[in-house]
N, C-alpha and C. Protein backbone atom coordinates (compact mmCIF):
# COMPACT_ATOMS: atom_id res chain seq x y z
N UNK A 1 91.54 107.57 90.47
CA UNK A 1 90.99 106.81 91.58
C UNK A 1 92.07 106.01 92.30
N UNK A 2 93.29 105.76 91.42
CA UNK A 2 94.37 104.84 92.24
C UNK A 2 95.09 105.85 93.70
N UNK A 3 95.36 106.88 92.38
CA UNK A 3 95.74 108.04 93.32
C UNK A 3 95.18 108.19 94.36
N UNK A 4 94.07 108.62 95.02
CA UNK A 4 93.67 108.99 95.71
C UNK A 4 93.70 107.53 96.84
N UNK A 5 93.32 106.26 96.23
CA UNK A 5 93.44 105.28 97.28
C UNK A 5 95.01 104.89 97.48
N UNK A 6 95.47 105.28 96.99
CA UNK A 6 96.84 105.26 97.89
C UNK A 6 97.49 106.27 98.74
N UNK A 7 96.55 107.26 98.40
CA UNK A 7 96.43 108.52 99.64
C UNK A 7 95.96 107.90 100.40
N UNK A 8 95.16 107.98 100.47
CA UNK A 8 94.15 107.34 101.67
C UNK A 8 94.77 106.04 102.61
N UNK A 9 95.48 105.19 101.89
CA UNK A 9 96.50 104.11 102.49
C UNK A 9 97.49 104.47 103.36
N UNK A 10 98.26 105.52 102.56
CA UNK A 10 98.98 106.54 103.13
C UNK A 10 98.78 106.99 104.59
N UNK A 11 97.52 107.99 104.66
CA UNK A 11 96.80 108.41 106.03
C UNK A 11 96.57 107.77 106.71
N UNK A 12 96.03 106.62 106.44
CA UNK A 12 95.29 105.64 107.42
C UNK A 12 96.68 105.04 108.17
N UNK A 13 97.81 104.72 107.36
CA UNK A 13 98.62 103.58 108.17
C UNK A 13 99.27 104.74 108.89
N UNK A 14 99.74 106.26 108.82
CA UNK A 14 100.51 107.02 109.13
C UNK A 14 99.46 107.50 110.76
N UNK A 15 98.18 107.59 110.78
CA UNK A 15 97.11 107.99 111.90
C UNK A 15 96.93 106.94 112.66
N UNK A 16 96.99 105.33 111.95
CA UNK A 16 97.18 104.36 113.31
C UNK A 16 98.79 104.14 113.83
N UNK A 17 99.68 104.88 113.20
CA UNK A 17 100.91 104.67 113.90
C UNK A 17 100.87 105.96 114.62
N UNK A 18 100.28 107.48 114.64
CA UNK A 18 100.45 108.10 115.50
C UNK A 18 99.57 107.72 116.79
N UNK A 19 98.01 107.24 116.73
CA UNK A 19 97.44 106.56 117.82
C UNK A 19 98.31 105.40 118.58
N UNK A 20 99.32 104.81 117.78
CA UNK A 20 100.04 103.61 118.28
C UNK A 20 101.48 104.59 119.63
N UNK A 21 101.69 105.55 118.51
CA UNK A 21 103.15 106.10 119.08
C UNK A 21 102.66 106.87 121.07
N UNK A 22 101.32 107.28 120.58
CA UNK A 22 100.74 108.39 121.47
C UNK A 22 100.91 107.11 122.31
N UNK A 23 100.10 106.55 122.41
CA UNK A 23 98.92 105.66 123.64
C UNK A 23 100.32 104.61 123.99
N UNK A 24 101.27 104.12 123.29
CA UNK A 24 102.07 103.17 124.36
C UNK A 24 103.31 104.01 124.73
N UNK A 25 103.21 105.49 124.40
CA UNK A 25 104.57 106.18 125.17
C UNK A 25 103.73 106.45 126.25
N UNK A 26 102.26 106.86 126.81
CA UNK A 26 101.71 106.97 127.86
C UNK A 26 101.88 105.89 128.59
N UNK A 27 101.16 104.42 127.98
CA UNK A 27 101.17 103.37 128.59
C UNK A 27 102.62 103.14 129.34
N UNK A 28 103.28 102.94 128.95
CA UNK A 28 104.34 102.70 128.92
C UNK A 28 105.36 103.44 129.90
N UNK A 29 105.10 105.05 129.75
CA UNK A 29 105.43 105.90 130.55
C UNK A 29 105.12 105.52 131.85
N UNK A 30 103.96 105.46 132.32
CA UNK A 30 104.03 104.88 133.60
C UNK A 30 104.99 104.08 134.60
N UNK A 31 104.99 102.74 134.02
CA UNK A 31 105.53 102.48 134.41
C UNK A 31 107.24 102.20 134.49
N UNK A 32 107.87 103.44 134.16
CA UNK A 32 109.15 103.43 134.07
C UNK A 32 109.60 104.58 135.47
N UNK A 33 110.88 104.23 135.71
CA UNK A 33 111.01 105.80 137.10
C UNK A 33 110.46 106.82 136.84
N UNK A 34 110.03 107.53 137.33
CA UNK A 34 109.77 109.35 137.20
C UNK A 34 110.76 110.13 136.32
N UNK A 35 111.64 110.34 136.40
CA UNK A 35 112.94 111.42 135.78
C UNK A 35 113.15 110.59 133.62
N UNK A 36 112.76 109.45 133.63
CA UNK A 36 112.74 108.53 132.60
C UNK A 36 111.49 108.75 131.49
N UNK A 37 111.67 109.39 130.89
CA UNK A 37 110.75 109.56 129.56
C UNK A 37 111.19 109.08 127.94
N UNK A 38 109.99 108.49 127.38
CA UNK A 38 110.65 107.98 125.81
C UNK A 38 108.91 108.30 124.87
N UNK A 39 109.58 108.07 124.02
CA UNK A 39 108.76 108.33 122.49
C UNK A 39 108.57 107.33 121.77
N UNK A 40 107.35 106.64 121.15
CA UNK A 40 107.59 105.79 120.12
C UNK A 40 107.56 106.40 118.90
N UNK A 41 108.31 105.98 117.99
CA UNK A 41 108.49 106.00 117.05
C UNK A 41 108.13 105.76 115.71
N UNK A 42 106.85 105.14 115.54
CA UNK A 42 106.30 103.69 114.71
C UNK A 42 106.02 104.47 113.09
N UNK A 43 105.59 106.13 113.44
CA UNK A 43 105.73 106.46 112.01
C UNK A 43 106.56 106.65 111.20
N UNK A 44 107.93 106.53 111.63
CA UNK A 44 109.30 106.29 111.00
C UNK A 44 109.50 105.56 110.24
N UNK A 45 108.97 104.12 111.18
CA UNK A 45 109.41 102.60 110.49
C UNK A 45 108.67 103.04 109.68
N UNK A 46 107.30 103.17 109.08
CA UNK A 46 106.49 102.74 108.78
C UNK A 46 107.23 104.06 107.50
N UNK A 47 107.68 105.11 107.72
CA UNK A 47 108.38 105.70 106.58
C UNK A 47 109.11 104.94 105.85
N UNK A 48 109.94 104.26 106.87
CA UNK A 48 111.28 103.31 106.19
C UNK A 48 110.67 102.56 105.05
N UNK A 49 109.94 102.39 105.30
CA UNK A 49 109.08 100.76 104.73
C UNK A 49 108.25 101.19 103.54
N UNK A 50 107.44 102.62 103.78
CA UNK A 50 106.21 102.66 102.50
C UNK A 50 107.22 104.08 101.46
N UNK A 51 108.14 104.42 101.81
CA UNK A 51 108.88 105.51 100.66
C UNK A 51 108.95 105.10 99.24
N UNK A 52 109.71 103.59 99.34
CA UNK A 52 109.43 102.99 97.67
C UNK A 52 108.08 102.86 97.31
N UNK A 53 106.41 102.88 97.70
CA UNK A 53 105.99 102.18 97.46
C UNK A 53 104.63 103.66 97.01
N UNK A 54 105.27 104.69 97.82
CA UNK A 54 104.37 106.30 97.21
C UNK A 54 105.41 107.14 96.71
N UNK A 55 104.42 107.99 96.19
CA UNK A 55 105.53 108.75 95.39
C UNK A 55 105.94 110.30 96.36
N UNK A 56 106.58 110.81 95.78
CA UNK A 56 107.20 112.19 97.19
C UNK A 56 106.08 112.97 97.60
N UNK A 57 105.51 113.97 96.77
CA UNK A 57 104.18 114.73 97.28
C UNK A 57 103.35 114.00 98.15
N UNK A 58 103.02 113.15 97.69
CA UNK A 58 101.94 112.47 98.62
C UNK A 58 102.14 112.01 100.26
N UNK A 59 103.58 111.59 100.00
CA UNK A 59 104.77 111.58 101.24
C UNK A 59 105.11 113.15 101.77
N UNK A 60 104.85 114.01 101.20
CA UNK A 60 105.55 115.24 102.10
C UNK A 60 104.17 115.68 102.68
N UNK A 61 103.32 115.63 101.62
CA UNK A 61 101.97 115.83 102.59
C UNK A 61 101.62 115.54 103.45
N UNK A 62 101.20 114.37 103.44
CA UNK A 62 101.17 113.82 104.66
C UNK A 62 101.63 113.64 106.01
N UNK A 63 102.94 113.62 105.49
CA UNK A 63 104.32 114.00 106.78
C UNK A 63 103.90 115.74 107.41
N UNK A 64 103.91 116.56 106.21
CA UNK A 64 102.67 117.58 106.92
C UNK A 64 101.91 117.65 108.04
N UNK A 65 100.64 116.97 107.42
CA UNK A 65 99.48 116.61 108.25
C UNK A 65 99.92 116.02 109.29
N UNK A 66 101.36 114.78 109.77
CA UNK A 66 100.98 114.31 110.81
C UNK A 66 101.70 115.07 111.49
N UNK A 67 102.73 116.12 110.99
CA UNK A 67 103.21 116.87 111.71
C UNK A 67 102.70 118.34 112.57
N UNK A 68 101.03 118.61 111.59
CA UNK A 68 100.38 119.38 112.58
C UNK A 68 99.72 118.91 113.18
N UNK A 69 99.17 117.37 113.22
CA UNK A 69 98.32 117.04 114.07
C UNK A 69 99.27 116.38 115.71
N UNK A 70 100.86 116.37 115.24
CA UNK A 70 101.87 115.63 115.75
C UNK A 70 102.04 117.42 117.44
N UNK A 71 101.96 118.19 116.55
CA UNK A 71 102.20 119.20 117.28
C UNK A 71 101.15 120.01 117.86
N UNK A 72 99.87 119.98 117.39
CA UNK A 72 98.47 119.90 118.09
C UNK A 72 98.27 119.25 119.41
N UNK A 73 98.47 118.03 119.26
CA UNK A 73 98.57 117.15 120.35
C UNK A 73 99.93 116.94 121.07
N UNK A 74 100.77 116.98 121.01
CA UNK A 74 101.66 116.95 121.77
C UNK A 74 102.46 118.33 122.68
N UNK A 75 102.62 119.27 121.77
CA UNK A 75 102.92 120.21 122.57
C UNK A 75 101.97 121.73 122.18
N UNK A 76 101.28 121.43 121.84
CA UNK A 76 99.84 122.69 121.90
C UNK A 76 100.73 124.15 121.23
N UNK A 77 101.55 123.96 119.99
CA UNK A 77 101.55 124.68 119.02
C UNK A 77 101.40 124.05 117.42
N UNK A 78 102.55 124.88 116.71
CA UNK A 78 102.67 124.68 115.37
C UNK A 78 103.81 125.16 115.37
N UNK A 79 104.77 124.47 114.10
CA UNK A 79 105.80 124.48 114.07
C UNK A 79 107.24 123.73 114.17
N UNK A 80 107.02 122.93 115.38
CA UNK A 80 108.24 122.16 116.07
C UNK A 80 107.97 120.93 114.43
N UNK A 81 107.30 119.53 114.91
CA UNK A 81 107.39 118.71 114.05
C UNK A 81 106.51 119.20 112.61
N UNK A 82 105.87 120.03 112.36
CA UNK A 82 105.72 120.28 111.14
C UNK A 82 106.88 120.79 110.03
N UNK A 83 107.77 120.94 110.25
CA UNK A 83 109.11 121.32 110.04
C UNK A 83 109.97 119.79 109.61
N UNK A 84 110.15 119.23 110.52
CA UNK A 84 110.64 118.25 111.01
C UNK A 84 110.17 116.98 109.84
N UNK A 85 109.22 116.70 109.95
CA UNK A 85 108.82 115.33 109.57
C UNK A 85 109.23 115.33 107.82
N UNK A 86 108.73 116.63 107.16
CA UNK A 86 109.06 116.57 106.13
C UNK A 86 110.35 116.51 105.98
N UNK A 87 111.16 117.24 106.77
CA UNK A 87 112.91 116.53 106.55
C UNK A 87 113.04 115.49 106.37
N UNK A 88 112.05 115.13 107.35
CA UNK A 88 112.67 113.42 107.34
C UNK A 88 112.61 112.72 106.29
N UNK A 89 111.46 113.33 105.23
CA UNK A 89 110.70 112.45 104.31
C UNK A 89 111.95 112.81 103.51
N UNK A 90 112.15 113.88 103.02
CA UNK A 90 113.36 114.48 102.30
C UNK A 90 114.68 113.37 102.32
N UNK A 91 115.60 113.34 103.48
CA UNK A 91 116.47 112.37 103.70
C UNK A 91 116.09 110.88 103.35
N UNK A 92 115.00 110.49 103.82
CA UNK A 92 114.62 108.96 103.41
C UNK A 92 115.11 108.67 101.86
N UNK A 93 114.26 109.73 101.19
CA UNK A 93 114.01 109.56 99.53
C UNK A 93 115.73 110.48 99.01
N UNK A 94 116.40 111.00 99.50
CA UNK A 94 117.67 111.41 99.05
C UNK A 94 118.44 109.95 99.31
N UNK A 95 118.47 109.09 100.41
CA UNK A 95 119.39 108.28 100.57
C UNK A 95 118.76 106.83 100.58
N UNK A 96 117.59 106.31 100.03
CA UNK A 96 116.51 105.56 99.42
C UNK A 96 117.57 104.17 99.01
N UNK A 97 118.83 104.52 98.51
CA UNK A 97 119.64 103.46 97.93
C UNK A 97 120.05 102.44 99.09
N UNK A 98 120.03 103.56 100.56
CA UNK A 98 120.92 103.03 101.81
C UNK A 98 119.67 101.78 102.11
N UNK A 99 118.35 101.73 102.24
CA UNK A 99 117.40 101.47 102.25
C UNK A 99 117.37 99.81 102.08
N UNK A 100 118.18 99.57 101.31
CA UNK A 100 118.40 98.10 100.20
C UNK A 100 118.33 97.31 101.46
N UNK A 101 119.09 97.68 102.38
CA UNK A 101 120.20 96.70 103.09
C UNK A 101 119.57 96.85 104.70
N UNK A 102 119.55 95.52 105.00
CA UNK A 102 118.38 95.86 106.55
C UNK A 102 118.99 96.35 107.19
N UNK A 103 120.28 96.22 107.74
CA UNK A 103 121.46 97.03 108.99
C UNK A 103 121.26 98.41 108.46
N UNK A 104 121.86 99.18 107.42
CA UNK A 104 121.47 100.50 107.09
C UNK A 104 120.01 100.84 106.99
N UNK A 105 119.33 100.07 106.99
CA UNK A 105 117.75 100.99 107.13
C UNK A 105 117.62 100.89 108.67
N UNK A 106 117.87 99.87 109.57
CA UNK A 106 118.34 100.05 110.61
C UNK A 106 119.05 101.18 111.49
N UNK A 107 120.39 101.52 111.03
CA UNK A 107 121.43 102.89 111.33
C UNK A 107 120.03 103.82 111.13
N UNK A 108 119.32 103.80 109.44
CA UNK A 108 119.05 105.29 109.27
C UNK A 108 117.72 105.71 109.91
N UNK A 109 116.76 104.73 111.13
CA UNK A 109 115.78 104.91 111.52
C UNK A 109 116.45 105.51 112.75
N UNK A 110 117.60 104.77 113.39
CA UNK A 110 118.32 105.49 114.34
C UNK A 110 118.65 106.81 114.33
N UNK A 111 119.17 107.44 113.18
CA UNK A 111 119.38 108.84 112.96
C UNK A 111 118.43 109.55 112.81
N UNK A 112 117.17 108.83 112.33
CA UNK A 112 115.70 109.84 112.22
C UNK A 112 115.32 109.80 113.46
N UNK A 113 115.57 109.17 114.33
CA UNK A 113 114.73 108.86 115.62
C UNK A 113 115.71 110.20 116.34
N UNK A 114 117.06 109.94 116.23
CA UNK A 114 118.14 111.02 117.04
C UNK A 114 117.60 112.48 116.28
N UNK A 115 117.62 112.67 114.95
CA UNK A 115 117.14 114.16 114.10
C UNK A 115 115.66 114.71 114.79
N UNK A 116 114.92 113.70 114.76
CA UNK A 116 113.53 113.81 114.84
C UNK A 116 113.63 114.89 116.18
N UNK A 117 113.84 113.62 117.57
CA UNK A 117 114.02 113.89 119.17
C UNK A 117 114.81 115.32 119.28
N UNK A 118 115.81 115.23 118.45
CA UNK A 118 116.97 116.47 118.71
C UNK A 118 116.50 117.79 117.92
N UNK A 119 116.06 117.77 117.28
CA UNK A 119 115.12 119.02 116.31
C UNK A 119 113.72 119.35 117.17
N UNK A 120 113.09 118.71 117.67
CA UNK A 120 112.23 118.78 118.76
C UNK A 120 112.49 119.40 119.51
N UNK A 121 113.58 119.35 119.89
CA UNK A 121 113.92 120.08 121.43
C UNK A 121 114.60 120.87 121.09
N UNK A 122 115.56 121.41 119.95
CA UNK A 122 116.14 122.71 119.47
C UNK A 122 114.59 123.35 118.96
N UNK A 123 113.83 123.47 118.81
CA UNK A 123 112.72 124.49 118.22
C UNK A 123 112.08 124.45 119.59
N UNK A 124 111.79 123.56 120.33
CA UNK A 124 110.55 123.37 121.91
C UNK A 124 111.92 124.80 122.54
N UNK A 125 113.40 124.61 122.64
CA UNK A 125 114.09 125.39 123.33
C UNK A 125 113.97 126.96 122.88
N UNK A 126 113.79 127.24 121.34
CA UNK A 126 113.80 128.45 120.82
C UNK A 126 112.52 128.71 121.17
N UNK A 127 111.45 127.66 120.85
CA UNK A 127 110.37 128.88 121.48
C UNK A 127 109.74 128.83 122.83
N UNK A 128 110.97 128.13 123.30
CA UNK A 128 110.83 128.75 125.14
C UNK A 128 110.03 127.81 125.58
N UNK A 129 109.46 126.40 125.58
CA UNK A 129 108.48 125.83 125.32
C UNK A 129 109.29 124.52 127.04
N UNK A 130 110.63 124.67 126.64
CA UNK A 130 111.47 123.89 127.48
C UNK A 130 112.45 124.78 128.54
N UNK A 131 113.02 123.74 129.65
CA UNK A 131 113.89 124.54 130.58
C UNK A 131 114.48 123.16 130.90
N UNK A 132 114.67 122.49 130.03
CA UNK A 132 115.29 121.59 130.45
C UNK A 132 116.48 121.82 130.13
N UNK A 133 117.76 121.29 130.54
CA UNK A 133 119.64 121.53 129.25
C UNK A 133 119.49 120.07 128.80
N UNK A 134 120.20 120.05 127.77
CA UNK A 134 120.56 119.61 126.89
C UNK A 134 121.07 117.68 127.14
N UNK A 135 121.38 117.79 128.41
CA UNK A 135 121.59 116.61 128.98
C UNK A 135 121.05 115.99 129.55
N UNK A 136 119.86 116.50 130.39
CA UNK A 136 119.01 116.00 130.95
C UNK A 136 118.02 115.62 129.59
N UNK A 137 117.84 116.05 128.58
CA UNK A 137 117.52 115.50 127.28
C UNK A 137 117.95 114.14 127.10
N UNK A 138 119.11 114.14 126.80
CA UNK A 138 120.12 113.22 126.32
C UNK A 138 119.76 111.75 127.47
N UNK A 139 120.49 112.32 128.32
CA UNK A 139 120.15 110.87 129.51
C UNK A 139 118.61 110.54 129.92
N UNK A 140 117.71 111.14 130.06
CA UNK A 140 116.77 110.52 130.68
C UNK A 140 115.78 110.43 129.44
N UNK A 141 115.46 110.95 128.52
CA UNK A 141 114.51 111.07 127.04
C UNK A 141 115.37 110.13 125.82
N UNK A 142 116.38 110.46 125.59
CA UNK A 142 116.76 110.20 123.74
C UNK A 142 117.37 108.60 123.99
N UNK A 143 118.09 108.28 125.31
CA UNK A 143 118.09 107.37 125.28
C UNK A 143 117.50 105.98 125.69
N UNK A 144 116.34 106.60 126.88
CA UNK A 144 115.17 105.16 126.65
C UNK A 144 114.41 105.38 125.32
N UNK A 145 114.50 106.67 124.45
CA UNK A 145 113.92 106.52 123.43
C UNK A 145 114.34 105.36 122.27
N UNK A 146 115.69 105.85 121.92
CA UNK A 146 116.25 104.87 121.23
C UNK A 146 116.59 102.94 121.84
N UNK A 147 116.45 102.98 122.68
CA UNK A 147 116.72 101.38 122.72
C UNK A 147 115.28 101.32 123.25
N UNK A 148 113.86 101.92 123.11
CA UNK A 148 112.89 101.00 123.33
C UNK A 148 112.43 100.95 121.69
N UNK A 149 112.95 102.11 120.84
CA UNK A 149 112.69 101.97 119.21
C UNK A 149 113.48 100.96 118.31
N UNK A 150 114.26 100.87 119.13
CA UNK A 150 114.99 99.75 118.90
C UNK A 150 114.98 98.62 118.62
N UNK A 151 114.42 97.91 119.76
CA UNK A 151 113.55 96.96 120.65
C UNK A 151 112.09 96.74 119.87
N UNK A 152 111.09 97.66 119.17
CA UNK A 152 109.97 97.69 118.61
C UNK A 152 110.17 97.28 117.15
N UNK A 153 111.94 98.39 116.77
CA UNK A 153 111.81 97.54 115.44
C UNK A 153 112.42 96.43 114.97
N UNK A 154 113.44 95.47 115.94
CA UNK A 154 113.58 94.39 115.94
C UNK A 154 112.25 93.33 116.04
N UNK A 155 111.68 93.96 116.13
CA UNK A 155 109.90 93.12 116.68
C UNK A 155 109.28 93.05 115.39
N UNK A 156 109.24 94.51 115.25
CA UNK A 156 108.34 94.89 114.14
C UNK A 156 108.57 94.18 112.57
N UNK A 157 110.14 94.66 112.01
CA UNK A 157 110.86 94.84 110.89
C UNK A 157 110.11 93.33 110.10
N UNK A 158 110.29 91.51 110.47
CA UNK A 158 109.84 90.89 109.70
C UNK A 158 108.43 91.09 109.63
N UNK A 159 107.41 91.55 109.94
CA UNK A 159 106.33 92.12 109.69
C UNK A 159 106.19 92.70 108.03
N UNK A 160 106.74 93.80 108.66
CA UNK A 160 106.88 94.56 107.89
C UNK A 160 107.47 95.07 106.25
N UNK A 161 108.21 93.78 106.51
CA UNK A 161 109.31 93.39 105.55
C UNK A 161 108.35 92.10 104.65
N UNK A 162 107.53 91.65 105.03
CA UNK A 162 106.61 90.85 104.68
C UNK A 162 105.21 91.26 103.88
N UNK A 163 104.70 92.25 104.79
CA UNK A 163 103.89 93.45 104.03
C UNK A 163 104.28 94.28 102.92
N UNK A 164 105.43 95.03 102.84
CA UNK A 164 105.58 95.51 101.89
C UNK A 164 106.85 95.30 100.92
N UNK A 165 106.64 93.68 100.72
CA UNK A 165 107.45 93.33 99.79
C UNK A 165 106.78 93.30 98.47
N UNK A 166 107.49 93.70 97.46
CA UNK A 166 106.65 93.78 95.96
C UNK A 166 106.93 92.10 95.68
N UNK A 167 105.56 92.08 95.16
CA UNK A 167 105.34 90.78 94.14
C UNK A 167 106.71 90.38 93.10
């Protein structure tokens, strides 16, 4: 019974950070120039933060699930982030030690945010999905991405750091 309610903890916080990520990159989208697009990020942090606290399966699953429901809704296949997310979970829990230290959990949300965005668009490019190059990526997407994820988890982090501190 623990098991399962910490699944369930799991889903729930991972489905209100994809409702969170969806609805203020729209919001948000608006009002920025036209050519200017970004992504939130929030199920990352929220990786950063709950990896010590589940165990891996339950973490790759899930990362699964939000990665077909991530690619359902966002770009109307399968494949791109279902791939993807579980990497991520993979790297978190391989380098878990870097984790300790707020500046390096910092760096390493930055590199999931750059892996995440950049693996996105190498699979959206293979399956033809994009016509954008590679730079027009870079300048107008990865980088309002990263300094508005930035910006969210300077906001976010004592939150968070508050929530899932062990007794």
């Amino acid at each position: 019974m623990v098991k399962f309610k910490t699944f369930v903890t799991i889903i729930v916080f991972f489905l209100l950070s994809f409702l969170f990520d969806s609805q203020i990159s729209l919001l948000l989208g608006d009002l920025l120039p036209r050519p200017f697009l970004f992504s939130s990020h929030m199920s990352l942090i929220i990786l950063l933060y709950l990896e010590k606290r589940f165990s891996s399966p339950s973490l790759y699953f899930v990362s699964f699930l939000l990665g077909l429901v991530t690619d359902s809704y966002f770009f109307h296949t399968v494949g791109l982030t279902v791939l993807i997310y579980p990497l991520l979970v993979y790297l978190v829990k391989r380098h878990s030690g870097l984790l300790e230290i707020g500046f390096l959990r910092f760096l390493m949300f930055l590199t999931l945010i750059l892996l995440s965005e950049l693996g996105a668009y190498g699979f959206a490019n293979i399956y033809d999905l994009t016509k954008y190059p590679i730079d027009f990526e870079i300048n107008y997407h990865l980088m309002p991405t990263l300094v508005f994820n930035s910006m969210l988890y300077v906001l976010i982090h004592p939150l968070f750091k508050t929530v899932t501190e062990k007794n």
